[in-house]
PDB file of N, CA and C in Angstrom:
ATOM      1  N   UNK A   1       8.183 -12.773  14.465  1.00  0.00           N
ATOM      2  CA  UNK A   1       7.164 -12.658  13.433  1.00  0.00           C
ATOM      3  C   UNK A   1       7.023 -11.211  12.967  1.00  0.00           C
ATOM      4  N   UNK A   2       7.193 -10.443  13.729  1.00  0.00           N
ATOM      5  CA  UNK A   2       6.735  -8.464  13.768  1.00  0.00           C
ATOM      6  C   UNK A   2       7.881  -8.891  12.849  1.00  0.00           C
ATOM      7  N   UNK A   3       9.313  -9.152  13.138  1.00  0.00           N
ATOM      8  CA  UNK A   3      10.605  -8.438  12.101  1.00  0.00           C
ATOM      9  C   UNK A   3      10.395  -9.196  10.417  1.00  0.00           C
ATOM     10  N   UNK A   4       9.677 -10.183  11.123  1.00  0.00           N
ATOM     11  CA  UNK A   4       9.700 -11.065   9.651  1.00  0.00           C
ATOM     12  C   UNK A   4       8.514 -10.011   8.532  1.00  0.00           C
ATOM     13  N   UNK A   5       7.786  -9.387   9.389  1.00  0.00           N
ATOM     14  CA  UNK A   5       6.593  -8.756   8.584  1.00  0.00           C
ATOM     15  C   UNK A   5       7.357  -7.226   8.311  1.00  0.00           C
ATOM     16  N   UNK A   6       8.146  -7.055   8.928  1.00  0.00           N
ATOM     17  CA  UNK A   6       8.745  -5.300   8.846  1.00  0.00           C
ATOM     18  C   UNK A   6      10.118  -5.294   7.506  1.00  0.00           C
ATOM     19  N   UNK A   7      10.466  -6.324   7.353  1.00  0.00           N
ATOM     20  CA  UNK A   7      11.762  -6.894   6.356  1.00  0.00           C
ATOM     21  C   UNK A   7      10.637  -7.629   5.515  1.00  0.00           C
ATOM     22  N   UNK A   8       9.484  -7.889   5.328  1.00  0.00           N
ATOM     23  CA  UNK A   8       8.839  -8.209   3.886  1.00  0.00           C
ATOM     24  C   UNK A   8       8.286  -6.767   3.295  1.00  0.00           C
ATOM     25  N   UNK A   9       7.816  -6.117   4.417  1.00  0.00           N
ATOM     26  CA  UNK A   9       7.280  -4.509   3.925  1.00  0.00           C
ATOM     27  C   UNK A   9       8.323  -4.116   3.402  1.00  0.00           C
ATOM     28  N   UNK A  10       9.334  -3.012   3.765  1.00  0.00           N
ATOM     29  CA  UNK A  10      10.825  -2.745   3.326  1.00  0.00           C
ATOM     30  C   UNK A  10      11.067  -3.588   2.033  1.00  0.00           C
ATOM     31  N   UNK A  11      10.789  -5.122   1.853  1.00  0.00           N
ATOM     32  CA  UNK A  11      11.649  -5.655   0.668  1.00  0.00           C
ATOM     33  C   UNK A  11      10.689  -5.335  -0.517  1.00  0.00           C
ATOM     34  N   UNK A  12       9.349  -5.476  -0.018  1.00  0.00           N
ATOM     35  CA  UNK A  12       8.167  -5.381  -0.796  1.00  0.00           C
ATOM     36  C   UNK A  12       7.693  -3.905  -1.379  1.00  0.00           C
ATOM     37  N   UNK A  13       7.874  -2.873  -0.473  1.00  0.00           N
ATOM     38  CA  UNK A  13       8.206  -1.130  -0.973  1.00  0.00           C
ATOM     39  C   UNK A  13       9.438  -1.310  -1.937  1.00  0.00           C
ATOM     40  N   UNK A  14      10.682  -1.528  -1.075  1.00  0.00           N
ATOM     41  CA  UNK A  14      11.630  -1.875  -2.274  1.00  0.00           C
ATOM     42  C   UNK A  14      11.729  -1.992  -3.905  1.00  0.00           C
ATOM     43  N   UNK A  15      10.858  -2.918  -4.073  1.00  0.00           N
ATOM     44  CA  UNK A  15      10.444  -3.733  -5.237  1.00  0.00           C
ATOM     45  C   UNK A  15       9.571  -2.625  -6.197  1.00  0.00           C
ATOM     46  N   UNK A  16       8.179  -1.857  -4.762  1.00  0.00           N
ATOM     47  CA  UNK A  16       7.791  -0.583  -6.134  1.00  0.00           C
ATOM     48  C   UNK A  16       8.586   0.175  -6.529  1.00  0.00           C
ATOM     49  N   UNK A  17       9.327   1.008  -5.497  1.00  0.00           N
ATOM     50  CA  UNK A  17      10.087   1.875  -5.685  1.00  0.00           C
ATOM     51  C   UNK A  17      10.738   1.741  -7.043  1.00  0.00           C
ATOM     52  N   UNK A  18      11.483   0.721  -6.688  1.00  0.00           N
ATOM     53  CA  UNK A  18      12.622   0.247  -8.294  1.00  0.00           C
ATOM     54  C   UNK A  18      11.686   0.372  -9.616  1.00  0.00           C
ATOM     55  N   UNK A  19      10.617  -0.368  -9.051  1.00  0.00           N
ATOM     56  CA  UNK A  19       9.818  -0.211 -10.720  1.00  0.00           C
ATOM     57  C   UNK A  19       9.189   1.018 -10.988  1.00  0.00           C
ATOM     58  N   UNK A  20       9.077   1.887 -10.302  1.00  0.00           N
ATOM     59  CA  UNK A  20       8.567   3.403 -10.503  1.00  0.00           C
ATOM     60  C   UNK A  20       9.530   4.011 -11.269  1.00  0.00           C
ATOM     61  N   UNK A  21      10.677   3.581 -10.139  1.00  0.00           N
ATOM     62  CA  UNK A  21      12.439   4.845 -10.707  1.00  0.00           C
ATOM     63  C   UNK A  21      12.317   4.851 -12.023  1.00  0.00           C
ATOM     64  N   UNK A  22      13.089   2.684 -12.473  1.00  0.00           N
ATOM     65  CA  UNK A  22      13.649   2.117 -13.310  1.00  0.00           C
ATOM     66  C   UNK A  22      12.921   2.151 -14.433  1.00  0.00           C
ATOM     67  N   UNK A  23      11.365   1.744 -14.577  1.00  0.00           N
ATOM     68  CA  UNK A  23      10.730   1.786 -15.952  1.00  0.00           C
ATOM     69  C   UNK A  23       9.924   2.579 -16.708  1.00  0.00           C
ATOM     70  N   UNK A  24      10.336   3.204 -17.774  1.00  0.00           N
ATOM     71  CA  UNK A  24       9.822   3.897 -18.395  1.00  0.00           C
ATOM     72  C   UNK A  24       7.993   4.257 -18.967  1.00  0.00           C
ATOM     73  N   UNK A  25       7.755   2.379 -18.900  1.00  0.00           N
ATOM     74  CA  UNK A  25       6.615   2.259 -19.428  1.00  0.00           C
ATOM     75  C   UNK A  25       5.646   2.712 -18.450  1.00  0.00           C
ATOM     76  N   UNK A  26       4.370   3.070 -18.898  1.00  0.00           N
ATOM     77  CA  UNK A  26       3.435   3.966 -18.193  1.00  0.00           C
ATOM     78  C   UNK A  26       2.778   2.981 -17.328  1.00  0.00           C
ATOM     79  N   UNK A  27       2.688   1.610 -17.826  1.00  0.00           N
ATOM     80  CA  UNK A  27       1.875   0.374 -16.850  1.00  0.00           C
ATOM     81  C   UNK A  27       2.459  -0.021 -16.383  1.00  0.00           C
ATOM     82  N   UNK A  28       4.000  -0.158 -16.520  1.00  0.00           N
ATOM     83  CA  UNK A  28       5.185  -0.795 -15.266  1.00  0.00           C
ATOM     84  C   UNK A  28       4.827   0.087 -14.240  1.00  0.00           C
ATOM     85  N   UNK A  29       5.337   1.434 -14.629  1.00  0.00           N
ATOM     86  CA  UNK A  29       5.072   2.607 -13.416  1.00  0.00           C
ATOM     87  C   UNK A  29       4.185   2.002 -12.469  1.00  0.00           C
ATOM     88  N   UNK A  30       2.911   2.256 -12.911  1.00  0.00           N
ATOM     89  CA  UNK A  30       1.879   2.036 -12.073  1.00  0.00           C
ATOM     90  C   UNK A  30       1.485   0.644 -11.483  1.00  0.00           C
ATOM     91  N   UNK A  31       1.893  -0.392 -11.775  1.00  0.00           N
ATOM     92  CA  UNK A  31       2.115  -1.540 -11.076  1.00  0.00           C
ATOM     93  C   UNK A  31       3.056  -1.325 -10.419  1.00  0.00           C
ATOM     94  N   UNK A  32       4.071  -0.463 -10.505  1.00  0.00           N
ATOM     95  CA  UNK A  32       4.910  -0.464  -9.294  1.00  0.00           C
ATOM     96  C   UNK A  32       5.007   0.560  -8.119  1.00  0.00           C
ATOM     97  N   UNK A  33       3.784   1.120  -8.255  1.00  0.00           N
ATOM     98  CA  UNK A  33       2.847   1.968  -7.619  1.00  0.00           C
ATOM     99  C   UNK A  33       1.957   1.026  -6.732  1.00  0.00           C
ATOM    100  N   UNK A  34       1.553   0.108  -7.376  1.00  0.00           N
ATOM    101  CA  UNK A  34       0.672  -0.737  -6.702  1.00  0.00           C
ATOM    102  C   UNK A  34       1.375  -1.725  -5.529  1.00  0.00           C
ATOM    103  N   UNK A  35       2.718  -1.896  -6.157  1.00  0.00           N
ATOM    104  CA  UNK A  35       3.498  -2.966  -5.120  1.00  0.00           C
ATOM    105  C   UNK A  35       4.168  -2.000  -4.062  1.00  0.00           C
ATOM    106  N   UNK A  36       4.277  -0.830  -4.499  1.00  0.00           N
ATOM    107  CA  UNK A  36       4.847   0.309  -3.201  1.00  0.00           C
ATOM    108  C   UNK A  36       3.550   0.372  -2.406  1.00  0.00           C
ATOM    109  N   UNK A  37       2.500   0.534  -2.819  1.00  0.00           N
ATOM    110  CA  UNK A  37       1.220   0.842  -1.755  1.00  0.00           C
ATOM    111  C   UNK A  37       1.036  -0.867  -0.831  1.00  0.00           C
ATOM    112  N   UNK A  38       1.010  -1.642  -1.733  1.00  0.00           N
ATOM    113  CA  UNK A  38       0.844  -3.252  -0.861  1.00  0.00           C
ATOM    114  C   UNK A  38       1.985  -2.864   0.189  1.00  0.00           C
ATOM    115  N   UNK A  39       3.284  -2.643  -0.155  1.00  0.00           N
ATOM    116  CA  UNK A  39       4.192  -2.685   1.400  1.00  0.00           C
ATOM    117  C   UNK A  39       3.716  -1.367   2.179  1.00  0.00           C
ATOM    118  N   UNK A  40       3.320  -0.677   1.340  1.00  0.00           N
ATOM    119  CA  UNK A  40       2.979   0.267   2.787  1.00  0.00           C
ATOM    120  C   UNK A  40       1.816  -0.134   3.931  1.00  0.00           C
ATOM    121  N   UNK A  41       0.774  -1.119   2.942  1.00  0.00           N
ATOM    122  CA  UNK A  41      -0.081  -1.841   3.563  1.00  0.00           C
ATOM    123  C   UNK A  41       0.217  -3.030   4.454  1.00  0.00           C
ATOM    124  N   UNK A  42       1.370  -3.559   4.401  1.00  0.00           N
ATOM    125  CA  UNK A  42       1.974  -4.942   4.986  1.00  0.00           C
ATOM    126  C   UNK A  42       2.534  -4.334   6.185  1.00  0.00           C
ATOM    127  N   UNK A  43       3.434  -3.180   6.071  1.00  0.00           N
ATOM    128  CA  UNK A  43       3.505  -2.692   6.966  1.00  0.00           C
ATOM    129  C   UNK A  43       2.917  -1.809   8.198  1.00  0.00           C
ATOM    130  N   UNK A  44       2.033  -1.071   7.842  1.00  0.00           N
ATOM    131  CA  UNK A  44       0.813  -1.051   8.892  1.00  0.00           C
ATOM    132  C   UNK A  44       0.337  -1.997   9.500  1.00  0.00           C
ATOM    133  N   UNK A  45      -0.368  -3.065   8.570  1.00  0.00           N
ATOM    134  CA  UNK A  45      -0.396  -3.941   9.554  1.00  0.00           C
ATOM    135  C   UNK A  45       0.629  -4.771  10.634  1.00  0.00           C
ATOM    136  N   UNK A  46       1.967  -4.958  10.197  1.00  0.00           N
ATOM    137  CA  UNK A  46       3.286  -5.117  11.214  1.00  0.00           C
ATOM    138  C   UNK A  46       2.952  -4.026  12.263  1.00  0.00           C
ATOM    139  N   UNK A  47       2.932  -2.642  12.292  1.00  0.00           N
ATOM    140  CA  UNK A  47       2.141  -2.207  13.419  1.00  0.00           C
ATOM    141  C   UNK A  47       1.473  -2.364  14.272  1.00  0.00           C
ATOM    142  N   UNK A  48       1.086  -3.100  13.715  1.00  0.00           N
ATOM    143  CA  UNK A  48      -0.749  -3.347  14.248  1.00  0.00           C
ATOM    144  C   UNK A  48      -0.352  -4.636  15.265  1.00  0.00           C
ATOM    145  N   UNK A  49       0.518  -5.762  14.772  1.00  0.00           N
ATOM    146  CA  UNK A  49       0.225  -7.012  14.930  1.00  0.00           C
ATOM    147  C   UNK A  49       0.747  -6.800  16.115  1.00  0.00           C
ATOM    148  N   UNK A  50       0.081  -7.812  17.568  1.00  0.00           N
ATOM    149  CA  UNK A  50       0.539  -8.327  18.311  1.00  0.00           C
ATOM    150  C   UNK A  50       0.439  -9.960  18.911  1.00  0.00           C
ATOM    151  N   UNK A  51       1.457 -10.283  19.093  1.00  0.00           N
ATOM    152  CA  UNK A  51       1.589 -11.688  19.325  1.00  0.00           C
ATOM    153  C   UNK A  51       0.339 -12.280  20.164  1.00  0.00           C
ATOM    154  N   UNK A  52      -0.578 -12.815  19.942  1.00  0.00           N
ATOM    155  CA  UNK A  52      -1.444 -13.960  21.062  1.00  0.00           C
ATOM    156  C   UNK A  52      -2.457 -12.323  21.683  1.00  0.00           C
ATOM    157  N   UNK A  53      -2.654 -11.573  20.660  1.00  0.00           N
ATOM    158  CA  UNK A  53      -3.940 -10.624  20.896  1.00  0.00           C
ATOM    159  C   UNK A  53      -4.554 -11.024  20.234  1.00  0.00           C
ATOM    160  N   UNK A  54      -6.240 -10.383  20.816  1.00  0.00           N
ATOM    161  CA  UNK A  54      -7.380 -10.336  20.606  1.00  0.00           C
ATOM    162  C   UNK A  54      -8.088  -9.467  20.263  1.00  0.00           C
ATOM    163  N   UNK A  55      -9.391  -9.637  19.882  1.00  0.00           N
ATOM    164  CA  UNK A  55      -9.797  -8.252  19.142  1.00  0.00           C
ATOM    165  C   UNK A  55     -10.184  -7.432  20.173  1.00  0.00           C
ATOM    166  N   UNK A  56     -10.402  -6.098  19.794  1.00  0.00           N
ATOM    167  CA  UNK A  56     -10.791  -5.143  20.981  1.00  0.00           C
ATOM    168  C   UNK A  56     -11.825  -4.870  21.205  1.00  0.00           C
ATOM    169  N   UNK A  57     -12.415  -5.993  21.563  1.00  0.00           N
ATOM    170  CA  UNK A  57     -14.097  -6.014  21.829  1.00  0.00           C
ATOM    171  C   UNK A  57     -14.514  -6.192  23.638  1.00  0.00           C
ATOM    172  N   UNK A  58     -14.800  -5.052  24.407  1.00  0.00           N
ATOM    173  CA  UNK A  58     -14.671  -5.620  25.438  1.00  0.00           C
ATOM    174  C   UNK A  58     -16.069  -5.940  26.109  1.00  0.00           C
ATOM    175  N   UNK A  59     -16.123  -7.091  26.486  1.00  0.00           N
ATOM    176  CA  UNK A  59     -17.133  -8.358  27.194  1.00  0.00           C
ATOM    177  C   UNK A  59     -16.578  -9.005  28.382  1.00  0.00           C
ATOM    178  N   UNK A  60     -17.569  -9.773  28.859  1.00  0.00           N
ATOM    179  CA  UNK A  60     -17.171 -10.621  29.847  1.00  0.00           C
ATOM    180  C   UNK A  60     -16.198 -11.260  29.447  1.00  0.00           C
ATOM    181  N   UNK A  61     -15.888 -11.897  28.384  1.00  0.00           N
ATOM    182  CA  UNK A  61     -14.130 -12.582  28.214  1.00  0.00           C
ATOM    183  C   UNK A  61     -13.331 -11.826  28.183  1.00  0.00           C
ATOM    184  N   UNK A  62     -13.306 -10.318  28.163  1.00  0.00           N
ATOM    185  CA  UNK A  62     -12.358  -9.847  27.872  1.00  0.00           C
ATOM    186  C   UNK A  62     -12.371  -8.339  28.989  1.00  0.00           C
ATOM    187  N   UNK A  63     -11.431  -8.722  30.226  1.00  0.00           N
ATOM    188  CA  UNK A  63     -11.926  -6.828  30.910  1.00  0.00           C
ATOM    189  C   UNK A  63     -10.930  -5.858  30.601  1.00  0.00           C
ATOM    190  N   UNK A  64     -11.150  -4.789  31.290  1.00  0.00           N
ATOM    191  CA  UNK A  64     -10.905  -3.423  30.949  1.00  0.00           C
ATOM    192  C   UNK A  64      -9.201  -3.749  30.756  1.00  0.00           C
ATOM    193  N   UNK A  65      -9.160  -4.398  32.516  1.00  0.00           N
ATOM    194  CA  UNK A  65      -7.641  -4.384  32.559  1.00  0.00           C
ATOM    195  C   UNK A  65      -6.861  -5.449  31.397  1.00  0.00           C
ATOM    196  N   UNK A  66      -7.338  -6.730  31.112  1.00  0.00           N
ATOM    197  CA  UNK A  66      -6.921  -7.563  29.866  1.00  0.00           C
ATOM    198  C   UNK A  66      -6.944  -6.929  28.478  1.00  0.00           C
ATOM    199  N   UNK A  67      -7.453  -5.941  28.123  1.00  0.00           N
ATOM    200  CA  UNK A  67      -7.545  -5.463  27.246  1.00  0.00           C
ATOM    201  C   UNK A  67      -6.658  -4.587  26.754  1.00  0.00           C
ATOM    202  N   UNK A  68      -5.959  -4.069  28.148  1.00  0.00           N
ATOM    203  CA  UNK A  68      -5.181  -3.281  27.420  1.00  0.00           C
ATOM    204  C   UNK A  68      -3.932  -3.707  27.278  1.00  0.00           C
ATOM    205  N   UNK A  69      -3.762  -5.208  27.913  1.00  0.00           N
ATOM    206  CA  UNK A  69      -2.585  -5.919  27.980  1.00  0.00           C
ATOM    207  C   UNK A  69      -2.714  -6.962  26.276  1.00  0.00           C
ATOM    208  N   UNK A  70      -4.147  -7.332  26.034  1.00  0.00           N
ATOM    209  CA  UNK A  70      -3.957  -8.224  24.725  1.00  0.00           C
ATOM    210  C   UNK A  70      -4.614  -7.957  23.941  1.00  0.00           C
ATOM    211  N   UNK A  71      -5.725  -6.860  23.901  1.00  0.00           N
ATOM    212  CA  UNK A  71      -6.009  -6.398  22.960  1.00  0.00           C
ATOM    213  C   UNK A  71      -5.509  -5.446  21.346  1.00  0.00           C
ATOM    214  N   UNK A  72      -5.792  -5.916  20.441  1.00  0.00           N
ATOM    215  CA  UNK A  72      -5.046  -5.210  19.383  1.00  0.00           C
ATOM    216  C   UNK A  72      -5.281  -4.160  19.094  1.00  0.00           C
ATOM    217  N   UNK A  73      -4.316  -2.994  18.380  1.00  0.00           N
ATOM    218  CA  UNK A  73      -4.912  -1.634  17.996  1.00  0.00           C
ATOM    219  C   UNK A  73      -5.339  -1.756  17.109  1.00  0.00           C
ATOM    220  N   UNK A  74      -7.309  -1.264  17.027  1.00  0.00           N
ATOM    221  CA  UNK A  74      -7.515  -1.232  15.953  1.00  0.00           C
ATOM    222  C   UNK A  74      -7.439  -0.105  14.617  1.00  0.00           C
ATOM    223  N   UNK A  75      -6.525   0.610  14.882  1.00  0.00           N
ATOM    224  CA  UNK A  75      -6.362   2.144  14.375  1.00  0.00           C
ATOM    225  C   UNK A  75      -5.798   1.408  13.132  1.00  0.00           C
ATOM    226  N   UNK A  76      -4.277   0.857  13.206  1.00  0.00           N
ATOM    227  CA  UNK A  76      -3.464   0.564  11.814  1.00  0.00           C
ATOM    228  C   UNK A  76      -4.356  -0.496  10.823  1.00  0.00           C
ATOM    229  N   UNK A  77      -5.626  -1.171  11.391  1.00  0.00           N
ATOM    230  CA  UNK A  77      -6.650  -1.934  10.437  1.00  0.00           C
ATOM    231  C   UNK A  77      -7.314  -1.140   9.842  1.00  0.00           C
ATOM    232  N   UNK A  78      -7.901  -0.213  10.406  1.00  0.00           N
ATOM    233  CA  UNK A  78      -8.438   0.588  10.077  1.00  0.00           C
ATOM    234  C   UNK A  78      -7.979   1.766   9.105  1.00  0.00           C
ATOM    235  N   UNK A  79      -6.773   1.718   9.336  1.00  0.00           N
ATOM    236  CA  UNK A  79      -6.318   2.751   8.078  1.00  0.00           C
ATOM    237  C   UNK A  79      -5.614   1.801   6.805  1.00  0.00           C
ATOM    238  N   UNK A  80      -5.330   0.475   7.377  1.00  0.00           N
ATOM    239  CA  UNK A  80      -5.066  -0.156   5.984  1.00  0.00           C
ATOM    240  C   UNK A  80      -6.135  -0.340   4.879  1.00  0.00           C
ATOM    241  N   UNK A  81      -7.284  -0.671   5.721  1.00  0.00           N
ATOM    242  CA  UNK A  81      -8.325  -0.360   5.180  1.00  0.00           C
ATOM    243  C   UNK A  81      -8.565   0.732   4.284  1.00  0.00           C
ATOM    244  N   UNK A  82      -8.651   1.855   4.833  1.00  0.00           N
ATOM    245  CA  UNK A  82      -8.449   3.513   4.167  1.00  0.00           C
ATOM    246  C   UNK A  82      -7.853   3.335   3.021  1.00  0.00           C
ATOM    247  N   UNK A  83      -6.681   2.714   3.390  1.00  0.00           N
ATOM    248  CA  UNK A  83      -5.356   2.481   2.387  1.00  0.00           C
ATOM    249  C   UNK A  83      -5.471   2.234   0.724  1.00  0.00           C
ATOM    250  N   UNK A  84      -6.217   0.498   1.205  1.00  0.00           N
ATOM    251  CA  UNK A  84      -6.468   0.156   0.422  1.00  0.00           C
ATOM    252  C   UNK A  84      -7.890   0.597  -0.890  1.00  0.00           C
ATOM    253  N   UNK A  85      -8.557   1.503   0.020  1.00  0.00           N
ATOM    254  CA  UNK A  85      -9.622   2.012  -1.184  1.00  0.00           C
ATOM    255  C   UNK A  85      -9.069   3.205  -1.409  1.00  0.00           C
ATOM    256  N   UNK A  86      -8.104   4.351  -0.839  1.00  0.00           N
ATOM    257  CA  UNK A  86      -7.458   5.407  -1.687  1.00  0.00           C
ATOM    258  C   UNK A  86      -6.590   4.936  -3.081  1.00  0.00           C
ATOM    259  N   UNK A  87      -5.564   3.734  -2.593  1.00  0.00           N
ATOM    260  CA  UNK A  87      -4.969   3.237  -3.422  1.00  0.00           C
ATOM    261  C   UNK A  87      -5.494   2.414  -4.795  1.00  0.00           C
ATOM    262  N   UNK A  88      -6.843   1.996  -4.780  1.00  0.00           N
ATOM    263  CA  UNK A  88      -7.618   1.546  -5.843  1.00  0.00           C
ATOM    264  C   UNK A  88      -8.255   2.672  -6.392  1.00  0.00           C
ATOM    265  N   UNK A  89      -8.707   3.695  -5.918  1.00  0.00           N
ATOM    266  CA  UNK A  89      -8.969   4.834  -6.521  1.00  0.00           C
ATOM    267  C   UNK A  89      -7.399   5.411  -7.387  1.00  0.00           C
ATOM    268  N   UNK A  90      -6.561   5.844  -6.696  1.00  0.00           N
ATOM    269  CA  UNK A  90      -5.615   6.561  -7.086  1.00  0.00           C
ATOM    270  C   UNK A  90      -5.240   5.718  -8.538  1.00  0.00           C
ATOM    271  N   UNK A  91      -5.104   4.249  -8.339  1.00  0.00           N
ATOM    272  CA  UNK A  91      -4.430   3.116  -9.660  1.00  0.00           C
ATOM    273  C   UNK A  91      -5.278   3.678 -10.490  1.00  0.00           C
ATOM    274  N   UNK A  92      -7.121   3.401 -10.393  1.00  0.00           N
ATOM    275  CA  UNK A  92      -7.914   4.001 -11.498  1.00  0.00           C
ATOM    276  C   UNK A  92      -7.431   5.144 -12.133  1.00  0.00           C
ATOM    277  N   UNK A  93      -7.046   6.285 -11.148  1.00  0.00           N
ATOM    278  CA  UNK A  93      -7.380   7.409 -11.760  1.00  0.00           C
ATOM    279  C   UNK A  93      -5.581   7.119 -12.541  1.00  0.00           C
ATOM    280  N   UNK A  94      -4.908   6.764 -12.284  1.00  0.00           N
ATOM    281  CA  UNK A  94      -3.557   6.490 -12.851  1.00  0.00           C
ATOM    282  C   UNK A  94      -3.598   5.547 -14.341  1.00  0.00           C
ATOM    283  N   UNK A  95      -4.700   4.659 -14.367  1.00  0.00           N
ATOM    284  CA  UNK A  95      -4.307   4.105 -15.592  1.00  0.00           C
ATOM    285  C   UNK A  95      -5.737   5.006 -16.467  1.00  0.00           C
ATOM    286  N   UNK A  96      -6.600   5.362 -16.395  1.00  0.00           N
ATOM    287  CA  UNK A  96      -7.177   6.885 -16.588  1.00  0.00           C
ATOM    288  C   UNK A  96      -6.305   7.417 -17.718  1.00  0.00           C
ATOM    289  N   UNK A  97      -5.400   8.302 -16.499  1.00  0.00           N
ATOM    290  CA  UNK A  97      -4.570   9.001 -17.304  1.00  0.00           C
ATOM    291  C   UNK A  97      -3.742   8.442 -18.273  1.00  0.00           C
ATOM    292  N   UNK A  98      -2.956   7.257 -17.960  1.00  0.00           N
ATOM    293  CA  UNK A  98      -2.390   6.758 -18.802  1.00  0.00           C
ATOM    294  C   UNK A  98      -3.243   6.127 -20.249  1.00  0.00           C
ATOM    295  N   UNK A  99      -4.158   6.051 -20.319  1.00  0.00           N
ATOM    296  CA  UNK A  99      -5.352   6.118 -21.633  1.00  0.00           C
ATOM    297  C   UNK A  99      -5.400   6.687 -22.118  1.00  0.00           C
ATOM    298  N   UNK A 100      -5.892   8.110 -21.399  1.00  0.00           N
ATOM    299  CA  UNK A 100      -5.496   9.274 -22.195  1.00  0.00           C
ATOM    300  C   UNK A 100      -4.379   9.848 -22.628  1.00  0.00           C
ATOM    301  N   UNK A 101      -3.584   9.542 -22.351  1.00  0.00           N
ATOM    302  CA  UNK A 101      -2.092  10.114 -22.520  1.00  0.00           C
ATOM    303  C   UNK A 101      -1.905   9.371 -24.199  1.00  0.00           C
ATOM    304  N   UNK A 102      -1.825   7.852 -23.906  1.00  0.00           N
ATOM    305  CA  UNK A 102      -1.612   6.698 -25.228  1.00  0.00           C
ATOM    306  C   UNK A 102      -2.802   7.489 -26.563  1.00  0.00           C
ATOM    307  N   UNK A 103      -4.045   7.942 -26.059  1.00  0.00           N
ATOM    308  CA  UNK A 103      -4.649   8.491 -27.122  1.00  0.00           C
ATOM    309  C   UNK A 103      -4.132   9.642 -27.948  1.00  0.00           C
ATOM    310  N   UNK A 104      -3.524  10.751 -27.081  1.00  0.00           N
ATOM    311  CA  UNK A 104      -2.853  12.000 -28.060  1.00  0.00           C
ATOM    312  C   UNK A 104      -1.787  11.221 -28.300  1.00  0.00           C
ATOM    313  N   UNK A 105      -1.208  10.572 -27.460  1.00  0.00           N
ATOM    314  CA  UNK A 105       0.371   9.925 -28.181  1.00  0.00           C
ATOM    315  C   UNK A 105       0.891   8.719 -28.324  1.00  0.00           C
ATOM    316  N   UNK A 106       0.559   8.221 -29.364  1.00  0.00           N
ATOM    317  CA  UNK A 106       0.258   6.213 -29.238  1.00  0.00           C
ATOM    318  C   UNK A 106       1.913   5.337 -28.910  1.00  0.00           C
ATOM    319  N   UNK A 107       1.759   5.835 -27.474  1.00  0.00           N
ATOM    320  CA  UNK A 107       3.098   5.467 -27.258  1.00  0.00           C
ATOM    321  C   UNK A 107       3.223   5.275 -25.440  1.00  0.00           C
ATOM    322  N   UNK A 108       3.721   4.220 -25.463  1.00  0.00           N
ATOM    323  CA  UNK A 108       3.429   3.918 -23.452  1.00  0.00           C
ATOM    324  C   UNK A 108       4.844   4.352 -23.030  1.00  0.00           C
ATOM    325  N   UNK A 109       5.784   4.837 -23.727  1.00  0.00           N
ATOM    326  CA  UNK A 109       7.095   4.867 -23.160  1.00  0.00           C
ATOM    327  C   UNK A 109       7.030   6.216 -22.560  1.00  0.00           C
ATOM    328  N   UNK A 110       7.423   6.964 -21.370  1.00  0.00           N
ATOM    329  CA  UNK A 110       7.366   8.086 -20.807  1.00  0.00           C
ATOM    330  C   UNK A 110       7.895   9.290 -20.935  1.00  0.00           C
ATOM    331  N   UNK A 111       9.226   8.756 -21.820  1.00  0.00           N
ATOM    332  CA  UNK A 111      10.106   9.546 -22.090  1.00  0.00           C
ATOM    333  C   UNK A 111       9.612  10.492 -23.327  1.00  0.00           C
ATOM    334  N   UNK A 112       9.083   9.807 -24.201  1.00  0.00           N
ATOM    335  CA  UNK A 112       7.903  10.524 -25.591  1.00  0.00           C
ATOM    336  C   UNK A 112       6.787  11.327 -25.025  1.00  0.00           C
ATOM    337  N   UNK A 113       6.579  11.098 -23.755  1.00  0.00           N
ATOM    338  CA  UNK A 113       5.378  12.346 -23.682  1.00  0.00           C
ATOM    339  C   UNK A 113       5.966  13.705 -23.385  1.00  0.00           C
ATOM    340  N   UNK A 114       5.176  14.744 -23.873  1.00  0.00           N
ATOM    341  CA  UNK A 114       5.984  16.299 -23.474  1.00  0.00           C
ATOM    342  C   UNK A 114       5.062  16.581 -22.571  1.00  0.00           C
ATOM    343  N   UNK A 115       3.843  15.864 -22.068  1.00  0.00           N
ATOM    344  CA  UNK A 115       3.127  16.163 -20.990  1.00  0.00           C
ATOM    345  C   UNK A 115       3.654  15.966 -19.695  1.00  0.00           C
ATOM    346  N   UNK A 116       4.523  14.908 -19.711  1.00  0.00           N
ATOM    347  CA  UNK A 116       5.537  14.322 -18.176  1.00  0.00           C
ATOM    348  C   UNK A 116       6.735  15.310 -17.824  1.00  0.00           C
ATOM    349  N   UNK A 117       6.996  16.510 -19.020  1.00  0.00           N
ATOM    350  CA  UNK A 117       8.405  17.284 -18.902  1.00  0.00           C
ATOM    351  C   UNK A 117       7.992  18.592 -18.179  1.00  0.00           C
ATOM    352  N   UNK A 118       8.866  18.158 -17.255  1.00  0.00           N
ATOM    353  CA  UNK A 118       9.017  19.562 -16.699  1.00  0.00           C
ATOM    354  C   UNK A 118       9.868  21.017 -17.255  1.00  0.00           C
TER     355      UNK A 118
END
């Protein structure tokens, strides 16, 4: 199950990557910004996952010593978490810019802006 989730991350980064490289347009970009951040998110959690664990809450069902045998880390939830509200910020501030950009230059293709040239 871990490899099946570590080969959907990888295929699923994959997929932004290409649409970042490959498309010119300013909203492809950034949807493929969005599908690079989802695998980075799929994959943390593949981190995270362990087979037939439990949460890391420790109680009478659960002791010190069981815990550290089936309890899950909650660190990689916790930063997917993170993840996911940097990455909804960052998209905002990305299609933002891309608004403003289409206003001085009524044009979504990337290659027409002299603001993107280095």
């Amino acid at each position: 199950m871990t490899q099946l989730l570590y080969i959907l991350a990888f295929v699923v980064m994959a997929i932004g990557l290409w649409g970042i490289l490959s498309r010119r347009h300013l909203i492809r970009m950034i949807i493929g910004f969005s599908i690079l951040d989802t695998g980075i998110h799929i994959l943390l959690v593949a981190i995270g996952y362990r087979k037939g664990g439990t949460a890391p809450i420790l109680d009478e069902a659960l002791s010190k010593g069981e815990a550290l045998m089936n309890a899950v880390d909650p660190v990689p939830s916790a930063l997917v978490l993170t993840a996911i509200v940097i990455g909804l910020a960052v998209t905002a501030l990305m299609l933002s810019f891309a608004v403003r950009m289409v206003q001085n230059n009524p044009t979504m293709n990337a290659d027409e802006h002299k603001e993107l040239k280095w």
